[in-house]
Protein backbone atom coordinates (compact mmCIF):
# COMPACT_ATOMS: atom_id res chain seq x y z
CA UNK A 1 -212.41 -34.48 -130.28
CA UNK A 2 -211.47 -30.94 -130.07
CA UNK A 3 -213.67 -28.04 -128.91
CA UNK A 4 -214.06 -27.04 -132.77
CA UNK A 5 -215.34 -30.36 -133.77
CA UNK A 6 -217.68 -30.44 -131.14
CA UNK A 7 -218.80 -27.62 -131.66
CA UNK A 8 -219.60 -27.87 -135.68
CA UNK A 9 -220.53 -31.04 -134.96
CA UNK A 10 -222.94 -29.87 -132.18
CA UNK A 11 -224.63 -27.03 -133.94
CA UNK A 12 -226.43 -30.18 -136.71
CA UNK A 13 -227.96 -30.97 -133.51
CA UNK A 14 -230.35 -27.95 -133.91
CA UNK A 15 -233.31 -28.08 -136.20
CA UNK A 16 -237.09 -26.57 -135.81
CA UNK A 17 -237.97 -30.23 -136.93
CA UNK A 18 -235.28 -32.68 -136.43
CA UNK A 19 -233.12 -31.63 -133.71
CA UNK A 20 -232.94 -32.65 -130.32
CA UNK A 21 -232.63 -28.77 -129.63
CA UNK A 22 -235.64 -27.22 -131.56
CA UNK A 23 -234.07 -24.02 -130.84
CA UNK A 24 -231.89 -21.87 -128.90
CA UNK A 25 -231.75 -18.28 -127.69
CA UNK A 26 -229.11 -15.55 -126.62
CA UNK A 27 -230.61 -14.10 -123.03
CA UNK A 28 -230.79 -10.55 -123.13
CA UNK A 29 -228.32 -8.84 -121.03
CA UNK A 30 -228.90 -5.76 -119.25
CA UNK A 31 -226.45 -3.02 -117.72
CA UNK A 32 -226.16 -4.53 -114.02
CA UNK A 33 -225.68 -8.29 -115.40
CA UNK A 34 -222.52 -10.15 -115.06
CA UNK A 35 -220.39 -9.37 -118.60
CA UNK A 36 -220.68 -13.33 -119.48
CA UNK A 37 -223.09 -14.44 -122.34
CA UNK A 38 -226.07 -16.97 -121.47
CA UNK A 39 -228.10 -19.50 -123.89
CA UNK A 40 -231.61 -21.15 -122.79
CA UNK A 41 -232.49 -23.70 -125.18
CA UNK A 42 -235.66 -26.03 -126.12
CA UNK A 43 -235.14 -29.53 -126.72
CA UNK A 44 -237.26 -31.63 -128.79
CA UNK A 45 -240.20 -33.52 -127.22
CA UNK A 46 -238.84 -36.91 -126.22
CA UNK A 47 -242.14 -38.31 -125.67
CA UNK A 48 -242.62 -38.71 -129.51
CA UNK A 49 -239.35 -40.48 -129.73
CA UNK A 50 -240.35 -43.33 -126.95
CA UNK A 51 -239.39 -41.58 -124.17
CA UNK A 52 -240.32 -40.54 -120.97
CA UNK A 53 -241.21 -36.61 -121.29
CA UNK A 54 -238.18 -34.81 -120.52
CA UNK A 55 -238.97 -30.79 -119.16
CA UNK A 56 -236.51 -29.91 -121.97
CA UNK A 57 -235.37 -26.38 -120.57
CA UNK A 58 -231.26 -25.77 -120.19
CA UNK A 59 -228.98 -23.27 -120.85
CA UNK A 60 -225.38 -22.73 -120.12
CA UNK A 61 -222.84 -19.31 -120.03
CA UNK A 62 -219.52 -18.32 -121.13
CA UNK A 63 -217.31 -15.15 -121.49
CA UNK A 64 -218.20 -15.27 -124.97
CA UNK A 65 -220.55 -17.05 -127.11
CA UNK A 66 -218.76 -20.10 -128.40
CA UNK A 67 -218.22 -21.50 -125.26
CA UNK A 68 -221.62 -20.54 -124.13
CA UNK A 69 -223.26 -22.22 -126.72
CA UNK A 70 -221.17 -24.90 -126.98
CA UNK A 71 -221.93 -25.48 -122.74
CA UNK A 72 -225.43 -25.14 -123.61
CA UNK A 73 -225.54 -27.97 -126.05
CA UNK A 74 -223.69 -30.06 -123.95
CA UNK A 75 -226.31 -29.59 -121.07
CA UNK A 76 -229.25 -30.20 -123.67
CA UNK A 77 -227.65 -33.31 -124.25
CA UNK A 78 -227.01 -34.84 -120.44
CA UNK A 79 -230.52 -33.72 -119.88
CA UNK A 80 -232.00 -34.94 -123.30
CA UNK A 81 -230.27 -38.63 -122.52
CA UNK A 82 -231.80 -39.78 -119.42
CA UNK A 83 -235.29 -39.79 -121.35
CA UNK A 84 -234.63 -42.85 -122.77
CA UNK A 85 -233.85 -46.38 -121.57
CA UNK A 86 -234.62 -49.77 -123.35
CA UNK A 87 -236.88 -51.70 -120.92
CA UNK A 88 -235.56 -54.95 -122.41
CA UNK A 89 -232.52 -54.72 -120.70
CA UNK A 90 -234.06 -54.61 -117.11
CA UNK A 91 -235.28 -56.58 -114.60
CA UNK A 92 -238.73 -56.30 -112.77
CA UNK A 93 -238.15 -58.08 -109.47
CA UNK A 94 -238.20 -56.78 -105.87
CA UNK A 95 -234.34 -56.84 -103.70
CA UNK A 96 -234.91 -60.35 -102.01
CA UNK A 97 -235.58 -61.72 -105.74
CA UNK A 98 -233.06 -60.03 -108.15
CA UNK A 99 -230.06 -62.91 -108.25
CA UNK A 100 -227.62 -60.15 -109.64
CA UNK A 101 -224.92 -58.64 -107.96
CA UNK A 102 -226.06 -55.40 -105.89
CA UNK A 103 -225.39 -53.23 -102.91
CA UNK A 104 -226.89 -53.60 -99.25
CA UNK A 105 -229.96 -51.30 -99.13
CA UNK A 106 -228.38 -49.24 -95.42
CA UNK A 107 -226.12 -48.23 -98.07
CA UNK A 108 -228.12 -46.20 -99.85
CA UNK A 109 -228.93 -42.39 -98.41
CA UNK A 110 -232.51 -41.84 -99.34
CA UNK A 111 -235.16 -40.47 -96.68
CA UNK A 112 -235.89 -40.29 -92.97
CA UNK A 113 -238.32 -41.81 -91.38
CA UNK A 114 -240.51 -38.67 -90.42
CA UNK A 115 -240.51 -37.72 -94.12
CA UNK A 116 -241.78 -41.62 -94.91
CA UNK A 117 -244.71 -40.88 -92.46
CA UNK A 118 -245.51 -37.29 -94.59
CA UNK A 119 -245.00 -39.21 -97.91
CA UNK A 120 -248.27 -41.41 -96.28
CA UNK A 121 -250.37 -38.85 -95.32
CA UNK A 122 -250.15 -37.50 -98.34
CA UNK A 123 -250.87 -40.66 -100.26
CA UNK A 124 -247.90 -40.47 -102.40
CA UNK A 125 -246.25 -42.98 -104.41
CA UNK A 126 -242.60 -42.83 -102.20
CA UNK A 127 -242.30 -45.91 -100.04
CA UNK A 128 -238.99 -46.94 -98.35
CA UNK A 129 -236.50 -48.59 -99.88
CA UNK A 130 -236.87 -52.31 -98.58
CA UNK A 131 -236.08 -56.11 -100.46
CA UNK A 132 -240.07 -56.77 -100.98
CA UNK A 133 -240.44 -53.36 -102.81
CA UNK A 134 -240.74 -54.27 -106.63
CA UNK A 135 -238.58 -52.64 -108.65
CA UNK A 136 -237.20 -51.98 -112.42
CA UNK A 137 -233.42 -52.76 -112.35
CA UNK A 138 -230.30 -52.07 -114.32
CA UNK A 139 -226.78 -53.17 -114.83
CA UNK A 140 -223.93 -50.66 -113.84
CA UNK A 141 -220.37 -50.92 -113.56
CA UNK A 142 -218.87 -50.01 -110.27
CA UNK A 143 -215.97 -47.76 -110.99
CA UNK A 144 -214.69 -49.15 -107.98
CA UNK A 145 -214.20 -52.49 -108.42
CA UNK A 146 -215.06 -53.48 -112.15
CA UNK A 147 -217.83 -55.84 -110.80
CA UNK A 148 -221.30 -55.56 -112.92
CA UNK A 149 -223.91 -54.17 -110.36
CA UNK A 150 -227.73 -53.60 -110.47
CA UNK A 151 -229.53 -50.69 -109.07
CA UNK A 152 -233.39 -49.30 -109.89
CA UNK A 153 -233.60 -47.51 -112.84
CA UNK A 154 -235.55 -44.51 -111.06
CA UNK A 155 -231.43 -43.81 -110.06
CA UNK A 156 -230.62 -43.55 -113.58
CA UNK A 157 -233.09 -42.58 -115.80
CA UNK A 158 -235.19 -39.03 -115.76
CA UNK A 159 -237.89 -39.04 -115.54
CA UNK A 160 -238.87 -42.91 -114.72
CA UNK A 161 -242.53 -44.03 -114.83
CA UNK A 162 -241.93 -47.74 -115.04
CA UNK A 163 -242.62 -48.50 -111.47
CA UNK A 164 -245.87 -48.75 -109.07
CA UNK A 165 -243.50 -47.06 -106.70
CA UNK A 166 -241.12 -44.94 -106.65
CA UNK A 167 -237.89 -45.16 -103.87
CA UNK A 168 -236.11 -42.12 -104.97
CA UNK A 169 -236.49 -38.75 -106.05
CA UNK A 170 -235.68 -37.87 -109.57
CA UNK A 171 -232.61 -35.89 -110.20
CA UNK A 172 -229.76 -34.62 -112.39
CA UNK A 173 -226.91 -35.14 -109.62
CA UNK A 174 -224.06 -37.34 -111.41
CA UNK A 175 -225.21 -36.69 -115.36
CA UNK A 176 -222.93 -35.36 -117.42
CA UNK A 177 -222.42 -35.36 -120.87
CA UNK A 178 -218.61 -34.12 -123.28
CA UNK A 179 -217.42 -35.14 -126.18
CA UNK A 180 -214.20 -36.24 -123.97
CA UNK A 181 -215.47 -39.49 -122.22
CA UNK A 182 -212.80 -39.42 -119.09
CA UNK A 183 -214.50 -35.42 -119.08
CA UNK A 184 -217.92 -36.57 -119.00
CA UNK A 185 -216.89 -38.88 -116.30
CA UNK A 186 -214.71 -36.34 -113.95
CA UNK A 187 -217.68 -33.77 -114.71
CA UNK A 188 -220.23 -36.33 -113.12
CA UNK A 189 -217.88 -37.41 -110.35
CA UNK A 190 -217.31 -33.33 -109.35
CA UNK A 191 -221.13 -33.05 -109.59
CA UNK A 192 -221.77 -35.68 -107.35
CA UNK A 193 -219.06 -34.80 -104.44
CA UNK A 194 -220.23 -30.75 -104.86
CA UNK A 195 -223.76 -31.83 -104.10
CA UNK A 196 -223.28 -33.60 -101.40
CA UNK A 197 -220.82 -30.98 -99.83
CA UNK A 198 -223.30 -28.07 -100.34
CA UNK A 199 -226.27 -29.72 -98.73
CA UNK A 200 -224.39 -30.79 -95.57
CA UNK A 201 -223.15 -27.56 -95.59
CA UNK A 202 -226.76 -26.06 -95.94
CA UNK A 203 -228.85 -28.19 -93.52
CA UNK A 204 -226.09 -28.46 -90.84
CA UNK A 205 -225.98 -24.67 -91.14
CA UNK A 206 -221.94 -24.95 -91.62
CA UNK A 207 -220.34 -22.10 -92.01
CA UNK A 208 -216.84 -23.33 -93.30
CA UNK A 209 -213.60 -21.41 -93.75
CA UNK A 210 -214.24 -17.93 -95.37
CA UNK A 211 -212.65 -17.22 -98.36
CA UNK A 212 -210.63 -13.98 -98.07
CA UNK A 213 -211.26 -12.03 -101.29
CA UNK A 214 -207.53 -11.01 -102.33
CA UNK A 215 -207.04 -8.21 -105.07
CA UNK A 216 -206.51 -11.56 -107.59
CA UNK A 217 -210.02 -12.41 -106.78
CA UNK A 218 -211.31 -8.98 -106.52
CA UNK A 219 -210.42 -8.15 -110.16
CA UNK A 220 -211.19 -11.48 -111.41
CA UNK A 221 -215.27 -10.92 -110.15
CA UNK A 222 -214.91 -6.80 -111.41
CA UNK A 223 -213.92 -8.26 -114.79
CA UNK A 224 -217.35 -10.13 -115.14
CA UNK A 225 -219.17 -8.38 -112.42
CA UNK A 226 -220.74 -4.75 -111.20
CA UNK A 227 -218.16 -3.49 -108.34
CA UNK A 228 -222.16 -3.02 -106.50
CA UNK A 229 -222.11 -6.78 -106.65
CA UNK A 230 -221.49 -8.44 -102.76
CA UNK A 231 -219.44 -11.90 -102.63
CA UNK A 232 -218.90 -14.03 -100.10
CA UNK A 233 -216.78 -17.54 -101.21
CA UNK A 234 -216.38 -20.64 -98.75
CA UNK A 235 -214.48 -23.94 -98.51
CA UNK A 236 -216.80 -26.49 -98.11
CA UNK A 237 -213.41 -29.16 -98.95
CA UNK A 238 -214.16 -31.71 -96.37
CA UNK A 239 -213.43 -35.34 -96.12
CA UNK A 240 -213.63 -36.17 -99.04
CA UNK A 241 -210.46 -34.23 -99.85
CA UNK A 242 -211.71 -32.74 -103.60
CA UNK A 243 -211.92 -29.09 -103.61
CA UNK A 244 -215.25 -27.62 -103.13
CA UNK A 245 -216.88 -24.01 -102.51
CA UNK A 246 -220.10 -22.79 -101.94
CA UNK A 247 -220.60 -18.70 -103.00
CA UNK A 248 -223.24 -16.22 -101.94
CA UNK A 249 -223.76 -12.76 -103.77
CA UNK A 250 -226.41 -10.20 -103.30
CA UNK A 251 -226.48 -7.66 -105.98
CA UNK A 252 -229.33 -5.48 -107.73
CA UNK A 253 -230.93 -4.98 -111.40
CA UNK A 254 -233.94 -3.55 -112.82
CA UNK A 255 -235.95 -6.76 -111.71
CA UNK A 256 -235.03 -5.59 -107.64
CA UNK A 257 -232.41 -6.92 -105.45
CA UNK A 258 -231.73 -10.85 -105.31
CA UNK A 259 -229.81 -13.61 -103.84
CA UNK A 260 -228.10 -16.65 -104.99
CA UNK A 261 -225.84 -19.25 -104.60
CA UNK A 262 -223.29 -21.43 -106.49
CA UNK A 263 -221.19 -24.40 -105.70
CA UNK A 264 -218.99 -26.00 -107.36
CA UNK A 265 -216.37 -29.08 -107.00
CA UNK A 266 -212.98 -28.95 -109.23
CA UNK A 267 -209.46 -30.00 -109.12
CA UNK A 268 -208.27 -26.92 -107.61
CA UNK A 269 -209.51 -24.65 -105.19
CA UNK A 270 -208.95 -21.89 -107.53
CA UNK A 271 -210.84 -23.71 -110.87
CA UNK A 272 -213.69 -24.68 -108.07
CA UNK A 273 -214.15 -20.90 -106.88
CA UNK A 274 -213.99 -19.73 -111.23
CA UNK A 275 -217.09 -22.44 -111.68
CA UNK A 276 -218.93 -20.59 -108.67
CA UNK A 277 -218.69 -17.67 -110.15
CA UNK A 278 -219.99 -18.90 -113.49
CA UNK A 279 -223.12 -20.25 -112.02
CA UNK A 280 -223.39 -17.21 -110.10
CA UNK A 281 -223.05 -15.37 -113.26
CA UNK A 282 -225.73 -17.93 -114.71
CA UNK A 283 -228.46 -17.77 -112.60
CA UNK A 284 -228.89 -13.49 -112.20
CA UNK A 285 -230.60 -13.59 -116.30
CA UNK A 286 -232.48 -16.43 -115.71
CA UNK A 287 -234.09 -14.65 -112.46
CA UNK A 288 -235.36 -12.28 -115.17
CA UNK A 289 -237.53 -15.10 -116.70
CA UNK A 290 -238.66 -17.04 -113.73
CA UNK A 291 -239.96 -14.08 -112.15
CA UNK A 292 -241.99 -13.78 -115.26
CA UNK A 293 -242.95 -17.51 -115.32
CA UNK A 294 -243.86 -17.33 -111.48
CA UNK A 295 -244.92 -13.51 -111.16
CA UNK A 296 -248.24 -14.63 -109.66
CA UNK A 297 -246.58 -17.32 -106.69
CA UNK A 298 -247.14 -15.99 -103.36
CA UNK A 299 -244.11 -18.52 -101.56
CA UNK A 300 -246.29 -19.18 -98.14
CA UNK A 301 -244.48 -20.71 -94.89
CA UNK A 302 -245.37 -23.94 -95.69
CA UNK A 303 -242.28 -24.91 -97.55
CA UNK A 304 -243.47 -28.35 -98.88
CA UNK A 305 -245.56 -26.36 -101.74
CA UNK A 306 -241.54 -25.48 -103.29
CA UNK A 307 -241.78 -28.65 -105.59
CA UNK A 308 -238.99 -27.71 -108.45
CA UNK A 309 -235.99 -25.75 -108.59
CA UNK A 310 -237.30 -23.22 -110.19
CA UNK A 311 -239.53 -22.58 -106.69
CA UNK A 312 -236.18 -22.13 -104.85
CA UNK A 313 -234.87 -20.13 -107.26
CA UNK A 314 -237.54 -17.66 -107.19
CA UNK A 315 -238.36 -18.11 -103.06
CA UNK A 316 -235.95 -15.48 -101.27
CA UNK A 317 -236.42 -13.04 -104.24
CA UNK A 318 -239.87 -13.10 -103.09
CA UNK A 319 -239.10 -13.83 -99.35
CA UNK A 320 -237.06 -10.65 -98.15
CA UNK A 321 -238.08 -11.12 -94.89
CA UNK A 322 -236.45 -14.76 -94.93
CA UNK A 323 -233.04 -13.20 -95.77
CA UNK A 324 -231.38 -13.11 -92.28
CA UNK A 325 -231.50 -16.94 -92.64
CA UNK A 326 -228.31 -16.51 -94.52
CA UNK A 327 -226.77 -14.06 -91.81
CA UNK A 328 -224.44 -16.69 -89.85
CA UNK A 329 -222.59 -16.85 -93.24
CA UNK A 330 -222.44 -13.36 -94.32
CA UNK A 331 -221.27 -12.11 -90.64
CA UNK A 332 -218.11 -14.70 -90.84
CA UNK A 333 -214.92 -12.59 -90.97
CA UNK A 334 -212.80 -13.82 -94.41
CA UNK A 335 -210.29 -15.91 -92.61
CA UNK A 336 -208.79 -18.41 -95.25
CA UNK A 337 -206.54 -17.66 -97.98
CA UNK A 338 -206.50 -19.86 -101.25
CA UNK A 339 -204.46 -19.97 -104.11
CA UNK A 340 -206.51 -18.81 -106.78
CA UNK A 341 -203.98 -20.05 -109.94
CA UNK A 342 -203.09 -23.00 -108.39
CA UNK A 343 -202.76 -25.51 -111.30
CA UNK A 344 -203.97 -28.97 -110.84
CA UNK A 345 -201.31 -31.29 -112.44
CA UNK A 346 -202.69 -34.32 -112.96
CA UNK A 347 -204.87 -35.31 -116.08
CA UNK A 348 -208.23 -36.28 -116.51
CA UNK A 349 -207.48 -40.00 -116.19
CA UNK A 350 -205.20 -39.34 -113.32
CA UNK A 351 -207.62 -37.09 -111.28
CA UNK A 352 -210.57 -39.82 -111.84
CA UNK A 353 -208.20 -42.08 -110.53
CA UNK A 354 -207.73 -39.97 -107.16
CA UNK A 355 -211.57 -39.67 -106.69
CA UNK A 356 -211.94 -43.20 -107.32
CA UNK A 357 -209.21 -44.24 -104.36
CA UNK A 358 -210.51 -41.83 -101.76
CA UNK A 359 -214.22 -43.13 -102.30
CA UNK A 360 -213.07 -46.60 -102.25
CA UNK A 361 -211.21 -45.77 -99.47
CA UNK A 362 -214.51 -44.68 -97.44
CA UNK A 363 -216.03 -48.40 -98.92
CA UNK A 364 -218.16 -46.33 -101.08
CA UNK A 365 -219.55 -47.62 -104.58
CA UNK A 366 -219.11 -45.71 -107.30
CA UNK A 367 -221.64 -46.58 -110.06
CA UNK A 368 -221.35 -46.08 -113.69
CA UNK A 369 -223.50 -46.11 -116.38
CA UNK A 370 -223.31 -44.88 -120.35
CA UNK A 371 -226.85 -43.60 -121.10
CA UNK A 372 -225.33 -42.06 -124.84
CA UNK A 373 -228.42 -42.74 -126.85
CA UNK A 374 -227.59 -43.17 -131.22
CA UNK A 375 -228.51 -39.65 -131.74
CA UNK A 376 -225.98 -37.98 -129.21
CA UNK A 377 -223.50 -40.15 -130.93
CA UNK A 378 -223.66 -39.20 -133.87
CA UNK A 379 -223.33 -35.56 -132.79
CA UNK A 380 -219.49 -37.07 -130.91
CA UNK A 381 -220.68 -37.01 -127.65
CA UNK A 382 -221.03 -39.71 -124.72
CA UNK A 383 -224.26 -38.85 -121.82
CA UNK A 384 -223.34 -41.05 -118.73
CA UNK A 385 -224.24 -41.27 -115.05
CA UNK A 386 -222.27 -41.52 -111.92
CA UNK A 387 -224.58 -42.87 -108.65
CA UNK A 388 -222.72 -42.87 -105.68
CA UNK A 389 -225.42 -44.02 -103.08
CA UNK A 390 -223.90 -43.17 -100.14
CA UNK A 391 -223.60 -39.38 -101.23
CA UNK A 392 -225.79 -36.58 -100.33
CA UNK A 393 -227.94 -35.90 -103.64
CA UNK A 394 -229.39 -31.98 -104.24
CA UNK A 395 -233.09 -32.49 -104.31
CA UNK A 396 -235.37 -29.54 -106.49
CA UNK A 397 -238.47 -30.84 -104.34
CA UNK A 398 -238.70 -29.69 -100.55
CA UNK A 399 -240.26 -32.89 -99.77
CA UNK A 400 -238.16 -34.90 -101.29
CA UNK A 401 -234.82 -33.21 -99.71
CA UNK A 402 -232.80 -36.77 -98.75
CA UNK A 403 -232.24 -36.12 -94.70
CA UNK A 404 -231.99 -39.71 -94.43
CA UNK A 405 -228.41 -40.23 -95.45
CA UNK A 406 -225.94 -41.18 -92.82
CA UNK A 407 -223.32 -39.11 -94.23
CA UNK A 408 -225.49 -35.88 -93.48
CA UNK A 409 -225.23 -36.61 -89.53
CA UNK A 410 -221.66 -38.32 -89.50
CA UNK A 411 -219.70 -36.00 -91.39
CA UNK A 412 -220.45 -32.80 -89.08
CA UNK A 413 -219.51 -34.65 -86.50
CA UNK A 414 -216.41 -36.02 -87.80
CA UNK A 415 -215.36 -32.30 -88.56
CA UNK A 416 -215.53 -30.78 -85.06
CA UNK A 417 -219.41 -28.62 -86.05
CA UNK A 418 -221.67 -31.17 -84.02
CA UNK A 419 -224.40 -33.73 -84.79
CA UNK A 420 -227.71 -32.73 -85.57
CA UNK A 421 -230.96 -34.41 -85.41
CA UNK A 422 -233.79 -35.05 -87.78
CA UNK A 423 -235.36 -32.33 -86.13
CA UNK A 424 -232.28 -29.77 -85.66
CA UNK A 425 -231.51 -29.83 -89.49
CA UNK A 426 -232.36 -26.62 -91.23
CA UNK A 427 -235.55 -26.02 -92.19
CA UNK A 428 -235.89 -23.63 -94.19
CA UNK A 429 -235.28 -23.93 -98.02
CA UNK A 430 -231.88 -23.96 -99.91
CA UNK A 431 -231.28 -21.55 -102.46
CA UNK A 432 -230.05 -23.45 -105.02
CA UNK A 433 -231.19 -22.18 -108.77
């Protein structure tokens, strides 16, 4: 379907009473924002359809409004999909018990064993993953293979209640949702390797090659940006060969000065650094309303009370005093040049295909699973989710961060920065919006 389509077809998606977005509105934009156009949206409550209660709240951003609007359905929808699962089709039955094809428990990168002992003090619900744990599971497809394989619906599904106890903490990493399947699928697969790039990054305290700013660049962020704005762009591309970056950028508006981050994961390093800017770009409006939402938070120094990420959003506009934290990555001299319109030449189909053999490769499962509920297809759209256990997933819940992967100790290693420890990871926060 082509962007028009979708994007007729998208707009019968919005109705005060029938839509699954009740409404949507155009952010304001002031004179020091980014020249890019931003939507929030509210989606229906999915409670009174049988579903789990989705938060509803999404937006998206474009260089004009189409494409913003037509982003922010699209991110109603891959949030607005994971509400709903049909408990028929799973299976209540712990590991030892389940008789279906499934992956070793090692392999999946969950929690540490301190944060297990924290989870008990504090009486939550969050036990480790073992084979006598009961559990809600679901049949997948592993991309890798083709073989049918079962996993916990608390990996799928957003949010999950089904369970006396949860294993995992929810979140959006791998959803996706286009009215191109393959798209919907390289979108989740990006997600997913972007993720789990940015938080070693961030809790090894990496600072990776320094993207030099050339005048390409330069005029590329003045076209969208204040010239007051300050950049700083990194390659986080590591193993896993897929190009990734993680951006800084302080700037200032009427609200005071801020900080934030983007990351993104693309086929180019160009296209990768563009999508950082656009999240960038993104997240400076919505400041404006979580600072209203949260204008009475005091962020204290105990950093488990940052439960969503709207608390990390708003923590270092609030924290000044926390900013040196991100000195070791502003003070890096720009020492790597990219080529920003470098054109990726292989096809959706083809580029899937690439992901697919370097995961393999790495004896990674790649787990798929189409979540597109009626309504979304009628609208020409497919909602799906990519779990790739062994990956690093983004948590919103300081918690809940997962420091119990292997691939979060391994991987610095493996590219010259050092191991850390449980107890040498960062501690403090990520910024991520």
């Amino acid at each position: 379907m082509n962007n028009r389509n979708f994007f007729i077809k998208g707009l019968s998606g919005i109705s005060n009473e029938v839509g699954i977005l009740l409404h949507t509105i155009k952010l304001p934009r002031m004179s020091s924002d980014p020249r890019i156009v931003n939507y929030g949206v509210w989606q229906c409550n999915t409670k009174e359809l049988g579903g789990e209660e989705s938060e509803g709240r999404s937006g998206s951003c474009g260089t004009n409004w189409k494409y913003a609007l037509a982003g922010t359905i699209g991110e109603t929808l891959e949030r607005y999909a994971p509400a709903f699962c049909n408990p028929a089709e799973g299976i209540k039955s712990n590991y030892k018990n389940l008789n279906k094809n499934t992956i070793s428990l090692s392999e999946y990168a969950l929690f540490h064993d301190k944060q297990y002992e924290y989870f008990k003090s504090k009486k939550y619900s969050m036990v480790k993953f073992t084979e006598d744990v009961e559990l809600t599971w679901f049949e997948c497809k592993d991309l890798t293979n083709g073989k049918e394989t079962w996993i916990p619906g608390q990996f799928i599904y957003m949010p999950y209640s089904k369970d006396n106890y949860y294993v995992t903490a929810s979140n959006s990493t791998g959803l996706a949702s286009h009215s191109n399947f393959y798209k919907a699928i390289l979108t989740a697969l990006y997600e997913c390797i972007e993720r789990d790039s940015f938080v070693i990054t961030w809790m090894n305290n990496i600072v990776p090659r320094k993207i030099v700013i050339t005048d390409e660049i330069k005029l590329y962020l003045e076209d969208l940006f204040p010239k007051h704005y300050e950049w700083h762009l990194f390659d986080m591309t590591y193993d896993l060969q897929v190009p990734s970056v993680f951006g800084i950028c302080f700037g200032e508006t009427e609200y005071g000065k801020f900080i934030t981050v983007g990351s993104a994961t693309r086929g180019t390093i160009g296209d990768a650094t563009r999508k950082v800017v656009q999240e960038i770009g993104q997240a400076i409006p919505y400041f404006r309303w979580i600072l209203g939402e949260k204008k009475e938070w005091i962020p204290s120094d105990d950093f488990n009370e940052i439960l969503t990420f709207g608390d990390h959003s708003v923590f270092y506009l609030k924290r000044t005093d926390l900013w040196p934290v991100f000195d070791k990555w502003i003070n890096e001299p720009e020492n790597h040049v990219i080529d920003f319109n470098a054109q990726n030449k292989k096809n959706e189909i083809e580029e899937i295909r690439y992901i697919l053999n370097i995961l393999k490769s790495k004896g990674y499962n790649v787990l798929f699973k189409d979540i597109t509920t009626p309504d979304i297809r009628q609208l020409c759209s497919f909602s799906i989710k990519i779990i790739i256990p062994q990956l690093i997933q983004l948590s919103g819940g300081y918690p809940f961060y997962f420091s119990g992967g292997k691939r979060l100790y391994e991987v610095p290693e493996l590219l010259g920065y050092g191991r850390n420890s449980y107890a040498t990871l960062n501690k403090y926060p990520h910024p991520f919006p």
